[in-house]
PDB file of N, CA and C in Angstrom:
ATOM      1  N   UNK A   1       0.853  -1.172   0.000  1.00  0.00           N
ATOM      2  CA  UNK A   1       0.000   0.000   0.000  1.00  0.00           C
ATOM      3  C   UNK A   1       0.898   1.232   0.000  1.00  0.00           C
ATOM      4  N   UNK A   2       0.504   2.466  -0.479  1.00  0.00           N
ATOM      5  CA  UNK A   2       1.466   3.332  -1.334  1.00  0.00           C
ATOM      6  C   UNK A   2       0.998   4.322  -0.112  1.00  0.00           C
ATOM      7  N   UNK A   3       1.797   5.651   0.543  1.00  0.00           N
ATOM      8  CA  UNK A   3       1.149   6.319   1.507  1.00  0.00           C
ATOM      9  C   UNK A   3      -0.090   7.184   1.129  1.00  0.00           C
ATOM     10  N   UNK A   4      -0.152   7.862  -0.033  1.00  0.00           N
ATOM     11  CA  UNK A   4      -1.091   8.216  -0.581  1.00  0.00           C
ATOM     12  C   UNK A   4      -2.242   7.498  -0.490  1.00  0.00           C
ATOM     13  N   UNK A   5      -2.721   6.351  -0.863  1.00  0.00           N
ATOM     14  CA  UNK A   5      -3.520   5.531  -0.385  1.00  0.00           C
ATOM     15  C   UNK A   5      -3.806   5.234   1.147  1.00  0.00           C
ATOM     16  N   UNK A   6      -2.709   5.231   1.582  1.00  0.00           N
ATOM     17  CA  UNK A   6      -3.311   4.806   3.276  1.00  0.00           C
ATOM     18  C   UNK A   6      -3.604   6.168   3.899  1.00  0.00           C
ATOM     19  N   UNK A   7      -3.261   7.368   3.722  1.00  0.00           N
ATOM     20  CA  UNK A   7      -3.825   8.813   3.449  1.00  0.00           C
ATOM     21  C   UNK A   7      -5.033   8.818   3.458  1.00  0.00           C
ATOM     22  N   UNK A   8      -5.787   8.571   2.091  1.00  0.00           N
ATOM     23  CA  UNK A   8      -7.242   8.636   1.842  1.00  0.00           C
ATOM     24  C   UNK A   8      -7.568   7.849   2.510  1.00  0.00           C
ATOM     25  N   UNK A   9      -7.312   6.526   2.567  1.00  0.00           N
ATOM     26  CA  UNK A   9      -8.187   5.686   3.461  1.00  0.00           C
ATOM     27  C   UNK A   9      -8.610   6.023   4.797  1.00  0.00           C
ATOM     28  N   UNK A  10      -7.644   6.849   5.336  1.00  0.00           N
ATOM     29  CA  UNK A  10      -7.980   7.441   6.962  1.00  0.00           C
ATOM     30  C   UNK A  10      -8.420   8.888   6.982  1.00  0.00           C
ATOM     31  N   UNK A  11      -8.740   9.406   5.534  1.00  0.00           N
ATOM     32  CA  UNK A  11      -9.371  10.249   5.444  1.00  0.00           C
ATOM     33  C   UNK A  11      -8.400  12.069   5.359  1.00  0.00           C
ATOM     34  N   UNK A  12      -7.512  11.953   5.331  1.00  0.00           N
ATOM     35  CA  UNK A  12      -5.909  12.191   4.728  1.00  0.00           C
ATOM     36  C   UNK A  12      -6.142  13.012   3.214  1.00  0.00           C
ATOM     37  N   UNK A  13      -5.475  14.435   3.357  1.00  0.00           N
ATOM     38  CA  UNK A  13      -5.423  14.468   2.080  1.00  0.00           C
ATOM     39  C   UNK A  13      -4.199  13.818   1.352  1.00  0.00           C
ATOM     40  N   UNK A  14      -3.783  13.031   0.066  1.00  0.00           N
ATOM     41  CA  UNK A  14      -3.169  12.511  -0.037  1.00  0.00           C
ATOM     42  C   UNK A  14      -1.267  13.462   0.227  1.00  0.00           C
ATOM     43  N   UNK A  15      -1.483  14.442  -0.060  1.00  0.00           N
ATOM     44  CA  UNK A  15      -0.031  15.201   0.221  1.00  0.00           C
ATOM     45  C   UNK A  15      -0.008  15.690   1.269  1.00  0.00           C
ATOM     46  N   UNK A  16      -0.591  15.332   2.652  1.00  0.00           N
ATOM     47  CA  UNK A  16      -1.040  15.659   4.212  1.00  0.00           C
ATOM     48  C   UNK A  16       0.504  14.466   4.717  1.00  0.00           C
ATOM     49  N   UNK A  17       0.595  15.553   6.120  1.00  0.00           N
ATOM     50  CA  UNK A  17       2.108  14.442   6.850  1.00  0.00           C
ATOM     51  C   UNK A  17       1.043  14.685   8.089  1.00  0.00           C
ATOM     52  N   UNK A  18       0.203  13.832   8.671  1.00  0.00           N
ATOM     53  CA  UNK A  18      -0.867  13.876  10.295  1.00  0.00           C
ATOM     54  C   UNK A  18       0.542  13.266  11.107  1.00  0.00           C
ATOM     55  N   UNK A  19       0.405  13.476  12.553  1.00  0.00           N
ATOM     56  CA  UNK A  19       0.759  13.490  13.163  1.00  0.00           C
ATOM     57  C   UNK A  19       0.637  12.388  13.783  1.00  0.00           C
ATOM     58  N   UNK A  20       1.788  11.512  14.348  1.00  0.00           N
ATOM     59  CA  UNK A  20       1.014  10.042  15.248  1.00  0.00           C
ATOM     60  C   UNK A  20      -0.658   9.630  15.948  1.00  0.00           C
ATOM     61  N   UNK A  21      -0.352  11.724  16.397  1.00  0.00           N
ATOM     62  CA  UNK A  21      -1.824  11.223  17.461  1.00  0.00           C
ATOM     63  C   UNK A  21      -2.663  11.625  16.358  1.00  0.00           C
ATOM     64  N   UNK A  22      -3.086  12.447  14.954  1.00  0.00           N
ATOM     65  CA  UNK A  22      -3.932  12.063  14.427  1.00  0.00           C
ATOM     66  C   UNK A  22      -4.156  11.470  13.650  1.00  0.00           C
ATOM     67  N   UNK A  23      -3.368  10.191  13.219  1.00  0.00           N
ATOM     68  CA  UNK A  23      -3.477   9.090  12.450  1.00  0.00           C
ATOM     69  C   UNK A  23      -4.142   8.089  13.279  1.00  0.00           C
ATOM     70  N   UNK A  24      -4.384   7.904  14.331  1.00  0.00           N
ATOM     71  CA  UNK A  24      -4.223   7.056  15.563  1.00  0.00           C
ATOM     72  C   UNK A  24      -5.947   7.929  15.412  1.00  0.00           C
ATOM     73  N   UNK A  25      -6.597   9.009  15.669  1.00  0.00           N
ATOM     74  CA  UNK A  25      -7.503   8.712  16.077  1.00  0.00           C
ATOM     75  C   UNK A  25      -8.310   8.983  14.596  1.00  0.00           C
ATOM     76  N   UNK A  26      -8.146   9.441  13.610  1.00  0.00           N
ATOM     77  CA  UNK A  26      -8.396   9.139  12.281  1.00  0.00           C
ATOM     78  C   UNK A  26      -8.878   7.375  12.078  1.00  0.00           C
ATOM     79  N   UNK A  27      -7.689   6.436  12.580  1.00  0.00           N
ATOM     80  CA  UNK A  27      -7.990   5.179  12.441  1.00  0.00           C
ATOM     81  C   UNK A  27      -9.049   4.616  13.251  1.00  0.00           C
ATOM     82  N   UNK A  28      -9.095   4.841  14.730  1.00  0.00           N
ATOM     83  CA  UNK A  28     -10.070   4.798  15.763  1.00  0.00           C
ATOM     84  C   UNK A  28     -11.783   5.287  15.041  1.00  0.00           C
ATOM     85  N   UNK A  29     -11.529   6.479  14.225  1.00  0.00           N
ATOM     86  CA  UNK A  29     -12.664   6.607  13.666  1.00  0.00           C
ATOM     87  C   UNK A  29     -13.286   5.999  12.373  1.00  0.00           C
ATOM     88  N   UNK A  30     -12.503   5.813  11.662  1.00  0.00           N
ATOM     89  CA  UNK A  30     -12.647   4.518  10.580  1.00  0.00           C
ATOM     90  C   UNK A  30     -12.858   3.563  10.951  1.00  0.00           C
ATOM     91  N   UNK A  31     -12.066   3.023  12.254  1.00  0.00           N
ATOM     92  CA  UNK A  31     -12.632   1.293  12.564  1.00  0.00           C
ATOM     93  C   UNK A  31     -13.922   0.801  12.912  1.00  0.00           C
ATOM     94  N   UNK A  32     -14.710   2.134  13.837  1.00  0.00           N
ATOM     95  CA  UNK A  32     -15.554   1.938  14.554  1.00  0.00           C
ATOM     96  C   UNK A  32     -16.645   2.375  13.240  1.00  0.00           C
ATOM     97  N   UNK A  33     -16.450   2.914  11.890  1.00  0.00           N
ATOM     98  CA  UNK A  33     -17.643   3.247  11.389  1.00  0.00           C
ATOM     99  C   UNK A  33     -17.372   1.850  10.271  1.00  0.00           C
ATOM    100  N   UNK A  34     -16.615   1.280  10.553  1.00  0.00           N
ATOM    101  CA  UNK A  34     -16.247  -0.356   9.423  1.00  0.00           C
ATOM    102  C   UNK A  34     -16.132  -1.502  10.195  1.00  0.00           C
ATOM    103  N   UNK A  35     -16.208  -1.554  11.505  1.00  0.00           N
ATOM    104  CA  UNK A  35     -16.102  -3.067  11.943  1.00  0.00           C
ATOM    105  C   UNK A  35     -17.502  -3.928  11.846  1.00  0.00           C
ATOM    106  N   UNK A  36     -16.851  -5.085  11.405  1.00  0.00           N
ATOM    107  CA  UNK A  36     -17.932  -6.418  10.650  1.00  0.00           C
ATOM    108  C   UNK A  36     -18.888  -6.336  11.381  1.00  0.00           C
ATOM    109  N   UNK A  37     -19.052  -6.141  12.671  1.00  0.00           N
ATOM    110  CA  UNK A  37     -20.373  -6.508  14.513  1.00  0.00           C
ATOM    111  C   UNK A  37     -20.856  -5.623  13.897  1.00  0.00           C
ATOM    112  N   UNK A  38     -20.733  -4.571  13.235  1.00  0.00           N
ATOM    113  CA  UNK A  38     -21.761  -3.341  13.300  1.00  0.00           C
ATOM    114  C   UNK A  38     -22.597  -3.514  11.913  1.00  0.00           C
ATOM    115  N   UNK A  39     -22.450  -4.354  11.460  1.00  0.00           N
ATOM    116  CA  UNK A  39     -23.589  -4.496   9.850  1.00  0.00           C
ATOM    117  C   UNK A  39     -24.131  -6.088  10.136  1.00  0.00           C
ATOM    118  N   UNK A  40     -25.261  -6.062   9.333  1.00  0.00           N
ATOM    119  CA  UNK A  40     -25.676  -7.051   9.292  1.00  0.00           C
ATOM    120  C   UNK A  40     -25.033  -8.607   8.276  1.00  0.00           C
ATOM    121  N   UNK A  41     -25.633  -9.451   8.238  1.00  0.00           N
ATOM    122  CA  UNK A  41     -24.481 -10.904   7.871  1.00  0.00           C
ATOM    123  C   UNK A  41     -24.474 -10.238   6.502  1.00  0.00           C
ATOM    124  N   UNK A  42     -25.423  -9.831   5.659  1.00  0.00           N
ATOM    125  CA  UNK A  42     -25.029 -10.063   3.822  1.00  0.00           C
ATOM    126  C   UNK A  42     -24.085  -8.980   3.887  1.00  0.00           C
ATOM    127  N   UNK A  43     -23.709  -7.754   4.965  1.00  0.00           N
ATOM    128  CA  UNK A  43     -22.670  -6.987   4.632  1.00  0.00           C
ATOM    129  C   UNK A  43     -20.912  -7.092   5.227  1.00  0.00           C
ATOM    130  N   UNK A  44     -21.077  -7.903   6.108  1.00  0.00           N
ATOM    131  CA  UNK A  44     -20.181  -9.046   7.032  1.00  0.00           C
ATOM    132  C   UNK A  44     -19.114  -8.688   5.936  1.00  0.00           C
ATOM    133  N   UNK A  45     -19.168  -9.307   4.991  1.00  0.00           N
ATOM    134  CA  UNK A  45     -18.043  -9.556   4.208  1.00  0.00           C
ATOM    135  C   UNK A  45     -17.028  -8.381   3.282  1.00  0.00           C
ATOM    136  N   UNK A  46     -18.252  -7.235   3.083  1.00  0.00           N
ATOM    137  CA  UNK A  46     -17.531  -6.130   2.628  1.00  0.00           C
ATOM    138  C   UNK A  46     -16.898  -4.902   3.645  1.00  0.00           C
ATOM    139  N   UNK A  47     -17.642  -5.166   4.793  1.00  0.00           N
ATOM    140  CA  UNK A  47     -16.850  -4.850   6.511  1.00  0.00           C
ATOM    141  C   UNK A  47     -15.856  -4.796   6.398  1.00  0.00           C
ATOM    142  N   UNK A  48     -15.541  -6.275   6.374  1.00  0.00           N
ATOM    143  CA  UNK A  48     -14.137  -7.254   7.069  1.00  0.00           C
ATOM    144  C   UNK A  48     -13.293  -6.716   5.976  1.00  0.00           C
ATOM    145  N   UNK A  49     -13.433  -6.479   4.623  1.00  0.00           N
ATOM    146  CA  UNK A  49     -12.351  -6.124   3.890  1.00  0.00           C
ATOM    147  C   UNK A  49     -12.056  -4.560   3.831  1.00  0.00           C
ATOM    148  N   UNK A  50     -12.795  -3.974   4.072  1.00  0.00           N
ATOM    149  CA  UNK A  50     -12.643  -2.520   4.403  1.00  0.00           C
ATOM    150  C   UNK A  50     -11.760  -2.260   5.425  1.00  0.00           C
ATOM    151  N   UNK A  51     -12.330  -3.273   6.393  1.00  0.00           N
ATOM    152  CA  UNK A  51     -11.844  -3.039   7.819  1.00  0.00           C
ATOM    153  C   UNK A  51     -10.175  -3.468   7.859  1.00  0.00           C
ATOM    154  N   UNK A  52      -9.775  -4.403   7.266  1.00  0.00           N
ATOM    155  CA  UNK A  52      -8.330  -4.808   7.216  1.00  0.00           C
ATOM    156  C   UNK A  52      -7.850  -4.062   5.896  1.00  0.00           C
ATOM    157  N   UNK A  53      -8.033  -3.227   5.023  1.00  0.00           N
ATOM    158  CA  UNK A  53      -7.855  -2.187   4.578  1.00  0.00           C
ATOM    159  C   UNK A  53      -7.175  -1.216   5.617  1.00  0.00           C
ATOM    160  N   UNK A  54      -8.238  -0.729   6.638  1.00  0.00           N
ATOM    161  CA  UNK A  54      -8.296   0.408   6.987  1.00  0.00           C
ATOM    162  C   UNK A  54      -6.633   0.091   8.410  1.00  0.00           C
ATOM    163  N   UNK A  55      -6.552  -1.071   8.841  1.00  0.00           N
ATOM    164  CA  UNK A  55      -5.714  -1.445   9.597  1.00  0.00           C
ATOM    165  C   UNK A  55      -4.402  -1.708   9.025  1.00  0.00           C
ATOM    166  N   UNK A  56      -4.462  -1.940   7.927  1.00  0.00           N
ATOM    167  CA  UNK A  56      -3.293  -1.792   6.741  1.00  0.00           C
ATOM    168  C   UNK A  56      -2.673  -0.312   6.465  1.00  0.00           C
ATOM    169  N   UNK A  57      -3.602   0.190   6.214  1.00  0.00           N
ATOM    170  CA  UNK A  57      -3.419   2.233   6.195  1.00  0.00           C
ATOM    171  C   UNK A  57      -2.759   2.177   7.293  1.00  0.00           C
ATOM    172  N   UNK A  58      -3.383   2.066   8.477  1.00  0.00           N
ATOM    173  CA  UNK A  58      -2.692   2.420   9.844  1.00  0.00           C
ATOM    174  C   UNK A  58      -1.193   1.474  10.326  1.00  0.00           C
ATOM    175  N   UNK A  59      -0.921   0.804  10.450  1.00  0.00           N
ATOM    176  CA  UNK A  59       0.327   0.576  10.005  1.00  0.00           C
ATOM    177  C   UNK A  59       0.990   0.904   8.968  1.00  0.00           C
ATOM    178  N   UNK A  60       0.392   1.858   7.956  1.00  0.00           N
ATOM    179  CA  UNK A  60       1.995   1.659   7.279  1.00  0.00           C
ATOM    180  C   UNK A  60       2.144   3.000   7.221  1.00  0.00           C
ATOM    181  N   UNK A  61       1.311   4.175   8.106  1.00  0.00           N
ATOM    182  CA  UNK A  61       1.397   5.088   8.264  1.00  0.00           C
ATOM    183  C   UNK A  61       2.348   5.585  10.032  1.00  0.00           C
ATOM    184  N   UNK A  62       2.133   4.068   9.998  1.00  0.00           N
ATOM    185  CA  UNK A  62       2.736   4.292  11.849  1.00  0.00           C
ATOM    186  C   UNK A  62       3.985   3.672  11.728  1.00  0.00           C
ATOM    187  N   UNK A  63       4.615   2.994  11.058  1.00  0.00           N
ATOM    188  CA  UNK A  63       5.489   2.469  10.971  1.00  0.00           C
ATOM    189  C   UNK A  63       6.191   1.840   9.649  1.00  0.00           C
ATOM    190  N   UNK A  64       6.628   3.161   8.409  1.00  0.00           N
ATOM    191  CA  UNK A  64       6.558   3.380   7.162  1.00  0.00           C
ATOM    192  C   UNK A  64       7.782   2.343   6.745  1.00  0.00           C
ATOM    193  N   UNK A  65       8.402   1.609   7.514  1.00  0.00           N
ATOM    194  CA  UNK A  65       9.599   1.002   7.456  1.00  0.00           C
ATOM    195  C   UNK A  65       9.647  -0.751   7.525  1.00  0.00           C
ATOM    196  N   UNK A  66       8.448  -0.689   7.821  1.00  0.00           N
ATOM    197  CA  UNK A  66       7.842  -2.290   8.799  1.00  0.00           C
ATOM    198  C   UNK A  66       8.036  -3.251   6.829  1.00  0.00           C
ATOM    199  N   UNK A  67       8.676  -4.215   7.501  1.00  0.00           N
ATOM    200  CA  UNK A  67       8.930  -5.221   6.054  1.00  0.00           C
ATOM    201  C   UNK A  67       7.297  -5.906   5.935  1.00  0.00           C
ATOM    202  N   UNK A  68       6.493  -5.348   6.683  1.00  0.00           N
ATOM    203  CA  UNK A  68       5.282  -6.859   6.116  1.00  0.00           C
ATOM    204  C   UNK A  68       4.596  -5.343   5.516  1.00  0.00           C
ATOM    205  N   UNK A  69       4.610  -4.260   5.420  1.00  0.00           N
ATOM    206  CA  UNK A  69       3.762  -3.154   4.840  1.00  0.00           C
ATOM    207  C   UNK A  69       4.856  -2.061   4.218  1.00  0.00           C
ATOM    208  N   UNK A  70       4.133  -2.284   3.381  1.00  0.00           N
ATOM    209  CA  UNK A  70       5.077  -1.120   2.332  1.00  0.00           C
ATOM    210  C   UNK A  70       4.759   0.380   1.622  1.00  0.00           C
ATOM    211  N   UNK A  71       5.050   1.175   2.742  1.00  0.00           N
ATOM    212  CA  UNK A  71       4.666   2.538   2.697  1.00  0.00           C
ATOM    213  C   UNK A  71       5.514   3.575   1.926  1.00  0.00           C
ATOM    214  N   UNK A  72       5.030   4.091   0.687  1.00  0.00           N
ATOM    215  CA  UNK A  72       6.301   4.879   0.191  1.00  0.00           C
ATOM    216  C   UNK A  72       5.468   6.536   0.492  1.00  0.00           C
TER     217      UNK A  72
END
């Protein structure tokens, strides 16, 4: 995932540098409006991929260096 992308995903303009603490609650607010418990079963599935999307953004915005996420 490219930082630009994990940007928008947390709601980021894409040429924006947020700050630990507001990437952190940027993500806090994405999770809670995308986690799977909060929709019903036929939407379960487009949740869960949003949602590990959105946890993907947040690591590679918190830790741009990490070998399992690749943040440029």
């Amino acid at each position: 995932m490219q930082g630009d992308e994990a940007r928008l995903l947390l709601g980021f303009p894409p040429d924006s540098r947020p700050t630990p603490s507001q990437i952190k609650a940027a993500y806090r607010k994405k999770v809670w409006e995308s986690h799977p418990d909060l929709f019903p079963v036929h939407q379960k599935p487009s949740a869960e991929s949003k949602f590990k999307l959105i946890a993907e953004a947040y690591a590679c915005l918190q830790s741009g260096n990490s070998p399992t996420f690749i943040c440029f």
